[in-house]
C-alpha atoms as a PDB file:
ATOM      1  CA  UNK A   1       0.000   0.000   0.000  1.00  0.00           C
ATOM      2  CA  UNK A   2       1.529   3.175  -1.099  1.00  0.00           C
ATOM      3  CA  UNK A   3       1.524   6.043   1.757  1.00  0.00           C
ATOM      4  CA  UNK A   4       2.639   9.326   2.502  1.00  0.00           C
ATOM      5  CA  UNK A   5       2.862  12.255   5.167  1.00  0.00           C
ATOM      6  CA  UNK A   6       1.814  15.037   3.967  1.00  0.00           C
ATOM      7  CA  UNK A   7       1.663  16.905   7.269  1.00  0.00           C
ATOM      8  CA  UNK A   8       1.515  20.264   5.929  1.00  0.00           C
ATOM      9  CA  UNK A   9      -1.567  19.342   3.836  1.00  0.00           C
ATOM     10  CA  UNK A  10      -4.243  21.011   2.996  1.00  0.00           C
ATOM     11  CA  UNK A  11      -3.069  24.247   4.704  1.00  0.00           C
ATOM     12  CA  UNK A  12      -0.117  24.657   2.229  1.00  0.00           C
ATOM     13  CA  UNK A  13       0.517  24.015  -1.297  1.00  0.00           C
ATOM     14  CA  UNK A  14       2.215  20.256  -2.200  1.00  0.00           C
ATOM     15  CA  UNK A  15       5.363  20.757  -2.929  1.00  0.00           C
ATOM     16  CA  UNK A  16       6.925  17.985  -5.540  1.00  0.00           C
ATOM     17  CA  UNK A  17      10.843  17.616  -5.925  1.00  0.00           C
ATOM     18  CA  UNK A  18      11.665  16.382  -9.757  1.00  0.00           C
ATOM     19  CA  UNK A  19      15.507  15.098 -11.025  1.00  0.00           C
ATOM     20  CA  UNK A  20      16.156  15.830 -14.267  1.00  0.00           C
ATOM     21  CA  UNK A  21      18.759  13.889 -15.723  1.00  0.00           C
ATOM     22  CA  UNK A  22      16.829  10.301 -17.050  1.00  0.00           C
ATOM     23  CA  UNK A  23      13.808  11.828 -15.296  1.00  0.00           C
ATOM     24  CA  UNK A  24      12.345  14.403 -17.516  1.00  0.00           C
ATOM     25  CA  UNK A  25      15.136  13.815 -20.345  1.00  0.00           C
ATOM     26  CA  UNK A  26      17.301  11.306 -21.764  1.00  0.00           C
ATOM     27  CA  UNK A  27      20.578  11.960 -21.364  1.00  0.00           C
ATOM     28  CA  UNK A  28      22.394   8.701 -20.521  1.00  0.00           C
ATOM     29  CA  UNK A  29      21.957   7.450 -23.996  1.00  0.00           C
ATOM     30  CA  UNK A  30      23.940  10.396 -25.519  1.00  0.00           C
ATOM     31  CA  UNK A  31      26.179  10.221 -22.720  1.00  0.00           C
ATOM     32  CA  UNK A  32      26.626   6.287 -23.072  1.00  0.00           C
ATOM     33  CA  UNK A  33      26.818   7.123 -26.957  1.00  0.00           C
ATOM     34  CA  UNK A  34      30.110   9.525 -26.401  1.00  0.00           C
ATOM     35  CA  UNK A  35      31.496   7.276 -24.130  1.00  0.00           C
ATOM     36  CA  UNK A  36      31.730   4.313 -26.348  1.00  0.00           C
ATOM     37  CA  UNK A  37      32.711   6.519 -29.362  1.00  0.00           C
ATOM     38  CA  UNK A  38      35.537   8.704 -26.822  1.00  0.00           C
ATOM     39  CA  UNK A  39      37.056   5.465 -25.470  1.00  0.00           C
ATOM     40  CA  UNK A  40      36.204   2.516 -28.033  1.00  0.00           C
ATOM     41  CA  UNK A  41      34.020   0.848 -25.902  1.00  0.00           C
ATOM     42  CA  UNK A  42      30.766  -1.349 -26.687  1.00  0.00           C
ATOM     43  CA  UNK A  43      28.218  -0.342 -23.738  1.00  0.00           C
ATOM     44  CA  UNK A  44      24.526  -1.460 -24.273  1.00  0.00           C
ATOM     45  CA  UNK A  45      21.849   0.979 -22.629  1.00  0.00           C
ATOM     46  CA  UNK A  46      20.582  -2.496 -20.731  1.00  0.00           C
ATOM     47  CA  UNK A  47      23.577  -3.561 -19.463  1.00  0.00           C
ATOM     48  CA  UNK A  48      24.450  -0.261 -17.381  1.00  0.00           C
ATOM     49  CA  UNK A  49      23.471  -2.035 -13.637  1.00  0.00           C
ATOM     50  CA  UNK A  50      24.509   0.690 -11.781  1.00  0.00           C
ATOM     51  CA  UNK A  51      24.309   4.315 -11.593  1.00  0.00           C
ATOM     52  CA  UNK A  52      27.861   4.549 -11.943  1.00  0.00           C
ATOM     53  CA  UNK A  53      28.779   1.985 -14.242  1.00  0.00           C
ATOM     54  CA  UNK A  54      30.755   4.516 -16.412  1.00  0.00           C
ATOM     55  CA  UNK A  55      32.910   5.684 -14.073  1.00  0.00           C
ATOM     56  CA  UNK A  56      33.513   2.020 -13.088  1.00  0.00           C
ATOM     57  CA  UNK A  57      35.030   1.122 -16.429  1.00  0.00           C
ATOM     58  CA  UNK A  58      38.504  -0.583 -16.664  1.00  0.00           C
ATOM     59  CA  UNK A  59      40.816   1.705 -18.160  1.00  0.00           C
ATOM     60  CA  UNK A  60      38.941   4.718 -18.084  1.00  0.00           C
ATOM     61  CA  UNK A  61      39.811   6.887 -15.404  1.00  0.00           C
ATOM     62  CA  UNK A  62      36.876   8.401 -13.407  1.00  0.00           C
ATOM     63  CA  UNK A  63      37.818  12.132 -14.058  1.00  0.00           C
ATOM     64  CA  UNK A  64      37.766  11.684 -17.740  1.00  0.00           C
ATOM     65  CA  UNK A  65      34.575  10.072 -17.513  1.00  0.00           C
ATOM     66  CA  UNK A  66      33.444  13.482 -15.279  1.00  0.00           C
ATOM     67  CA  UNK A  67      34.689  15.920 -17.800  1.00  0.00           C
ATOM     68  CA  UNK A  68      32.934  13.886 -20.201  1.00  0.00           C
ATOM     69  CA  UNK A  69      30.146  14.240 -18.689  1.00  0.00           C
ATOM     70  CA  UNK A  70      30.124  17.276 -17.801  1.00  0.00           C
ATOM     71  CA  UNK A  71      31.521  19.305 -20.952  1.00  0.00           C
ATOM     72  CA  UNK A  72      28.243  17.654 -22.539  1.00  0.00           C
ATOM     73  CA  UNK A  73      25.903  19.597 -20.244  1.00  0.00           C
ATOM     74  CA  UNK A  74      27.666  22.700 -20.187  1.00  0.00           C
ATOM     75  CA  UNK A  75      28.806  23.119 -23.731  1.00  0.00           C
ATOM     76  CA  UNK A  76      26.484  20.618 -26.176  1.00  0.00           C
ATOM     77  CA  UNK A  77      22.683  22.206 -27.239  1.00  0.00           C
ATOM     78  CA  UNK A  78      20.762  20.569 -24.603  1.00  0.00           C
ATOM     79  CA  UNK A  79      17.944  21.108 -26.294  1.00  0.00           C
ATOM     80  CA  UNK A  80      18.603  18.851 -29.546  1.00  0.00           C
ATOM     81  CA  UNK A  81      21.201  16.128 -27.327  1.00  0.00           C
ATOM     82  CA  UNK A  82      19.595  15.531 -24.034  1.00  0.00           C
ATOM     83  CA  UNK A  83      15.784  14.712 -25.807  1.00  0.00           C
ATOM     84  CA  UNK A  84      12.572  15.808 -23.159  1.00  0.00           C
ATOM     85  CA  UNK A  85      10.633  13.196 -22.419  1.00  0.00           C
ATOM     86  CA  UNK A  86       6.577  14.556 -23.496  1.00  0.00           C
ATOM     87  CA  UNK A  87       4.704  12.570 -20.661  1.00  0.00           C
ATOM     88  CA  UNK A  88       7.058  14.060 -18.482  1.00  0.00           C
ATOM     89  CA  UNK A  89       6.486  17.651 -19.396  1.00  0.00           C
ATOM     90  CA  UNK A  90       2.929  17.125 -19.604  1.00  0.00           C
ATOM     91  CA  UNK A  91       2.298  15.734 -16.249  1.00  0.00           C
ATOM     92  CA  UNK A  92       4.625  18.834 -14.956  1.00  0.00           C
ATOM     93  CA  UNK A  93       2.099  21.179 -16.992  1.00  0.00           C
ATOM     94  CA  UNK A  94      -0.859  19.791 -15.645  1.00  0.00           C
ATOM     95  CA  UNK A  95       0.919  19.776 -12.008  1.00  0.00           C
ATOM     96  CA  UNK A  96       0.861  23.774 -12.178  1.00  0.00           C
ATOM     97  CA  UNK A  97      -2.594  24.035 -12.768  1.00  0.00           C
ATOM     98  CA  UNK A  98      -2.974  22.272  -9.960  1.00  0.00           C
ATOM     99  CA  UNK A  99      -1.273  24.606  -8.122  1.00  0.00           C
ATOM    100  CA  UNK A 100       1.302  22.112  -6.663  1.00  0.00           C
ATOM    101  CA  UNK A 101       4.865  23.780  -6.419  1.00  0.00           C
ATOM    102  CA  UNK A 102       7.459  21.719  -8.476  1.00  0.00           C
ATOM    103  CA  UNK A 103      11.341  22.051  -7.606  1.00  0.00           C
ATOM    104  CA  UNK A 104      14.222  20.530  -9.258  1.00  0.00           C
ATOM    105  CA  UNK A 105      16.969  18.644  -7.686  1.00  0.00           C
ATOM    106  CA  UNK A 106      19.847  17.627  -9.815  1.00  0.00           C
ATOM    107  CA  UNK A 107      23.397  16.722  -9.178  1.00  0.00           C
ATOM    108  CA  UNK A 108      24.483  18.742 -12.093  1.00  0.00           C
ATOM    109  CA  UNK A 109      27.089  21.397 -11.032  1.00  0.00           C
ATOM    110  CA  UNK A 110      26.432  25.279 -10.113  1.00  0.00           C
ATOM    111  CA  UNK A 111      28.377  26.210 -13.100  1.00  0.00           C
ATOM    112  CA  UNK A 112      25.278  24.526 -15.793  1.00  0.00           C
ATOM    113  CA  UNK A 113      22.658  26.649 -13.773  1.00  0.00           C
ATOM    114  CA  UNK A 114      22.029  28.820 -16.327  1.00  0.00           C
ATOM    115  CA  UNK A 115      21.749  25.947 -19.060  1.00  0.00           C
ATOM    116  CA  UNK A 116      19.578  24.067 -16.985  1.00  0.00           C
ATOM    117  CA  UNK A 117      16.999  27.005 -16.639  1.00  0.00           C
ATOM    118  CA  UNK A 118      17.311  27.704 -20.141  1.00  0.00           C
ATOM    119  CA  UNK A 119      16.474  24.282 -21.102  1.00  0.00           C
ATOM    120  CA  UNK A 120      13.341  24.258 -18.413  1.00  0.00           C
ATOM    121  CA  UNK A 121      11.998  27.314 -20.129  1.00  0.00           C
ATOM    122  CA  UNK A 122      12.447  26.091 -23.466  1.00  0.00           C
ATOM    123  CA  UNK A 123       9.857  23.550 -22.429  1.00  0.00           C
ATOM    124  CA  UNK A 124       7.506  26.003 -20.289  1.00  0.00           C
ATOM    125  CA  UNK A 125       8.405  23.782 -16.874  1.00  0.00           C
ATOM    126  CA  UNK A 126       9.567  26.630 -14.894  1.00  0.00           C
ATOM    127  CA  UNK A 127       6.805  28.075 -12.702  1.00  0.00           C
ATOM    128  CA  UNK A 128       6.081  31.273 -10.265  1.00  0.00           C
ATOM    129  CA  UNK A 129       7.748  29.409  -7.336  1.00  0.00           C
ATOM    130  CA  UNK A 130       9.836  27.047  -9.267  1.00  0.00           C
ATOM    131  CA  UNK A 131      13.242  26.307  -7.657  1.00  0.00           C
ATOM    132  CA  UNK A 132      16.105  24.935  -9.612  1.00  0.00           C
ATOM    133  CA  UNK A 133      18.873  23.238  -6.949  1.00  0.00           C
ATOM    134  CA  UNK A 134      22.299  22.017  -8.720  1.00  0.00           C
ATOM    135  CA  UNK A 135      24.861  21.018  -6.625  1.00  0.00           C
ATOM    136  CA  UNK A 136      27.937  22.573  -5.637  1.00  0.00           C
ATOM    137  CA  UNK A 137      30.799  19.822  -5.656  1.00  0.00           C
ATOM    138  CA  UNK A 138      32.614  22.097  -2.993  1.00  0.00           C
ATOM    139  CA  UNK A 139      30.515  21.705  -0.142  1.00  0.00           C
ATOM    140  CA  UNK A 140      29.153  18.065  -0.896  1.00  0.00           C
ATOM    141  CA  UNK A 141      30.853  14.697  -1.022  1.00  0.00           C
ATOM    142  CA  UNK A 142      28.184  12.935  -2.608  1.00  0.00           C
ATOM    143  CA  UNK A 143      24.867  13.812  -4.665  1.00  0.00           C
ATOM    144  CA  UNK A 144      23.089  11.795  -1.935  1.00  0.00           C
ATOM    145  CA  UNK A 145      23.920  14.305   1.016  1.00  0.00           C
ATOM    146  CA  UNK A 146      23.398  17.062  -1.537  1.00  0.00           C
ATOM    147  CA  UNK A 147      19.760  15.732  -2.354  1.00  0.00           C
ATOM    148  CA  UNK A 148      18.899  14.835   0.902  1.00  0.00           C
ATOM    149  CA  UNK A 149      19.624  18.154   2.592  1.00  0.00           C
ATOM    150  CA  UNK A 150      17.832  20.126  -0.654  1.00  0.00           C
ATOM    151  CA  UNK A 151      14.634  17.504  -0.038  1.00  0.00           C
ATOM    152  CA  UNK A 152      14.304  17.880   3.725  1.00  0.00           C
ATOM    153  CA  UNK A 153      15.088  22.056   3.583  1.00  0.00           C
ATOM    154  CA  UNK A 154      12.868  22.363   1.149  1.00  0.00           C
ATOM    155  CA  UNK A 155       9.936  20.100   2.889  1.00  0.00           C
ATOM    156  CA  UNK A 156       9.503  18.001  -0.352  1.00  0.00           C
ATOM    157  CA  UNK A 157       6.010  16.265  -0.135  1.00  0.00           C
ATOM    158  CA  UNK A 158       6.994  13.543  -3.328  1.00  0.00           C
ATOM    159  CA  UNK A 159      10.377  13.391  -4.938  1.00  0.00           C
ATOM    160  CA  UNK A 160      10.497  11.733  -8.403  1.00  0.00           C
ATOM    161  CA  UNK A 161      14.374  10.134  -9.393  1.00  0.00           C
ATOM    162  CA  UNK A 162      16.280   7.450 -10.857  1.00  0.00           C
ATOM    163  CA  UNK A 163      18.520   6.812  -8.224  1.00  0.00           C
ATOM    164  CA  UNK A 164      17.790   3.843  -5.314  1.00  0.00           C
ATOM    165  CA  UNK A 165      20.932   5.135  -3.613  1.00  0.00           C
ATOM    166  CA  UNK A 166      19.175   8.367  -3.794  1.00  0.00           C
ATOM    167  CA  UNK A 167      15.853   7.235  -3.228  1.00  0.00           C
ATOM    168  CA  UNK A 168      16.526   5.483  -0.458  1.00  0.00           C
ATOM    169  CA  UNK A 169      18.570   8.071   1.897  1.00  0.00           C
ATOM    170  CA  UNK A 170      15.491  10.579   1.639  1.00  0.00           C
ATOM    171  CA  UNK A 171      13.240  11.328   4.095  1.00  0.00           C
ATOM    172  CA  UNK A 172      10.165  11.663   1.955  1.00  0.00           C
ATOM    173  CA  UNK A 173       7.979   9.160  -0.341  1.00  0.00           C
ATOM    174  CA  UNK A 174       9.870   8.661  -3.914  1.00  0.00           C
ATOM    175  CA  UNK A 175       8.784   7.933  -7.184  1.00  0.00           C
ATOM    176  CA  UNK A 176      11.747   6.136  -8.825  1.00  0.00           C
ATOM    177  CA  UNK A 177      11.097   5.578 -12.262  1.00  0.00           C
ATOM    178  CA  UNK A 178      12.279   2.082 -13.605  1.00  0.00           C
ATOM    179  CA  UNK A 179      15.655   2.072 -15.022  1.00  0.00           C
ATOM    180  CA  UNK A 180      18.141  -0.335 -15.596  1.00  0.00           C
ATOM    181  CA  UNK A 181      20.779   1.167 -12.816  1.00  0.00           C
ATOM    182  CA  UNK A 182      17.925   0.918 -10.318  1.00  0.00           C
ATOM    183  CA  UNK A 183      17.004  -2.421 -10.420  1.00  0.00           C
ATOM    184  CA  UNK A 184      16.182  -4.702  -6.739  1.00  0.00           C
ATOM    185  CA  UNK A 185      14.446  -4.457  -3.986  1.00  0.00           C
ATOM    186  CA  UNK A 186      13.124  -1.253  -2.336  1.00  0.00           C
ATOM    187  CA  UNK A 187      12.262   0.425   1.033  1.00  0.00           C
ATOM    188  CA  UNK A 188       9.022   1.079   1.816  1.00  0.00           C
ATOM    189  CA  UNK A 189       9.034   4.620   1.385  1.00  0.00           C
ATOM    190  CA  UNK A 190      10.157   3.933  -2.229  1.00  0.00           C
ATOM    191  CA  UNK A 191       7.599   3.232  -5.152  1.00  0.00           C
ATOM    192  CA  UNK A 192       8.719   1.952  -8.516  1.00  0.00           C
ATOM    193  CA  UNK A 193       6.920   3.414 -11.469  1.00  0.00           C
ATOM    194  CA  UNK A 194       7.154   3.374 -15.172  1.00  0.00           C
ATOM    195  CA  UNK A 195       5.879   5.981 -16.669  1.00  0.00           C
ATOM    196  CA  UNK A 196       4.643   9.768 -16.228  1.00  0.00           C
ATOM    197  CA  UNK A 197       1.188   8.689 -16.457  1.00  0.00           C
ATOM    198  CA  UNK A 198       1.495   6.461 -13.644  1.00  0.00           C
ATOM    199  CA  UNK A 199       3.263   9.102 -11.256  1.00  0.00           C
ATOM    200  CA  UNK A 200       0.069  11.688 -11.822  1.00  0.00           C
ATOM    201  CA  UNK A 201      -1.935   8.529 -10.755  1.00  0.00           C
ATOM    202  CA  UNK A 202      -0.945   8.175  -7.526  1.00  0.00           C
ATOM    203  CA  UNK A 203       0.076  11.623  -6.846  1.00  0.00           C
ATOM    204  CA  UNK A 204      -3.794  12.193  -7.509  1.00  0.00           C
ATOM    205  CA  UNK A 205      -4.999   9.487  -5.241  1.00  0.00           C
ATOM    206  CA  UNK A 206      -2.577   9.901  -2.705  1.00  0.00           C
ATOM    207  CA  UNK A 207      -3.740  13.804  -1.883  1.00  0.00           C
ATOM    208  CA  UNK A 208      -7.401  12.673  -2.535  1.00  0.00           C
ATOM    209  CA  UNK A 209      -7.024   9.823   0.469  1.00  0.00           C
ATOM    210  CA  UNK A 210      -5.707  13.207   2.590  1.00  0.00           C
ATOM    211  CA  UNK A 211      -8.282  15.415   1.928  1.00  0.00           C
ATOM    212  CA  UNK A 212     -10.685  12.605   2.633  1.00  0.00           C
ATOM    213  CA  UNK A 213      -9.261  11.833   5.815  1.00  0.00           C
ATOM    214  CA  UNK A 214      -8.971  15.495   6.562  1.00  0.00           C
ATOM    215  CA  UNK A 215     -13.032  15.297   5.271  1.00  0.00           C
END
């Protein structure tokens, strides 16, 4: 049975925390695409079983694989490599006139800010009260501290990722949609979905059983 605490519900506005990276774009298959072609590798989309299978390469060192990375986000046209996913932006859309707020946490650093927003507006996903939290790989060790301080300062109702490792430090119900670095079993507090569609869903029925019990 999926559940939540929404504690702060009805009285304030629901306040849903959204990745970006393989969330609401595809970017690991032009990463993964790069990578093969930069260091003559053979990587199949199905075979990456872990979230940092890249940097976990033999011979590749895992600073090349970060500049890599990296130089892709901050220099590339996001907006023809890293491809938006339309269910995504539509259940986004339809979360505003709802009148949820919607804030995204990414592990991508300070320094692609301005790319990121440009990329958000591109696709009309940036909002009145829309937040937009990168990391800043001076302060954090890992993208897991970083997201779970953002999520719990930020009193994140829902938080939609790819990530377990992510998912399951949080203190908050997560959406992880099914990819195949994410695979095995999860903690309670985690709910594997599989498409856009299916996150509305239970977003929708999970404030309706609130507001019923609130009745």
């Amino acid at each position: 049975m999926l559940k939540s605490k929404i504690s702060r519900f009805p009285s304030s506005r629901i306040k849903i925390g959204v990745d970006i990276d393989n969330v609401i774009c595809d970017t690991f298959r032009p990463i993964l695409k790069k990578f093969n072609k930069t260091f003559n590798k053979k990587i199949r989309y199905q075979d990456v079983y872990d979230f940092f299978y890249l940097e976990k390469q033999a011979g590749v060192e895992k600073d090349r694989v970060r500049f890599l990375i990296d130089t892709m986000i901050l220099k590339e046209n996001n907006i023809t490599t890293f491809l938006i996913y339309d269910e995504a932006q539509r259940v986004i859309q339809s979360w505003r006139k709802n009148n949820y707020q919607v804030h995204y946490i990414s592990a991508r650093p300070l320094e692609a800010r301005q790319t990121t927003i440009d990329y958000l507006k591109h696709y009309n996903l940036i909002f009145s009260e829309t937040t937009v939290n990168l990391m800043d790989y001076d302060c954090y060790d890992s993208d897991v501290d970083f997201k779970k301080k953002v999520v719990a300062d930020l009193e994140i109702d829902f938080l939609v990722e790819d990530s377990r490792e992510i998912a399951e430090a949080v203190p908050t119900l997560v959406f992880l949609l099914d990819r195949p670095w994410n695979k095995g079993r999860l903690k309670p507090h985690i709910k594997r979905v599989y498409s856009w569609p299916q996150i509305k869903r239970y977003v929708g029925k999970l404030i309706k059983t609130k507001t019923d019990e609130d009745g």
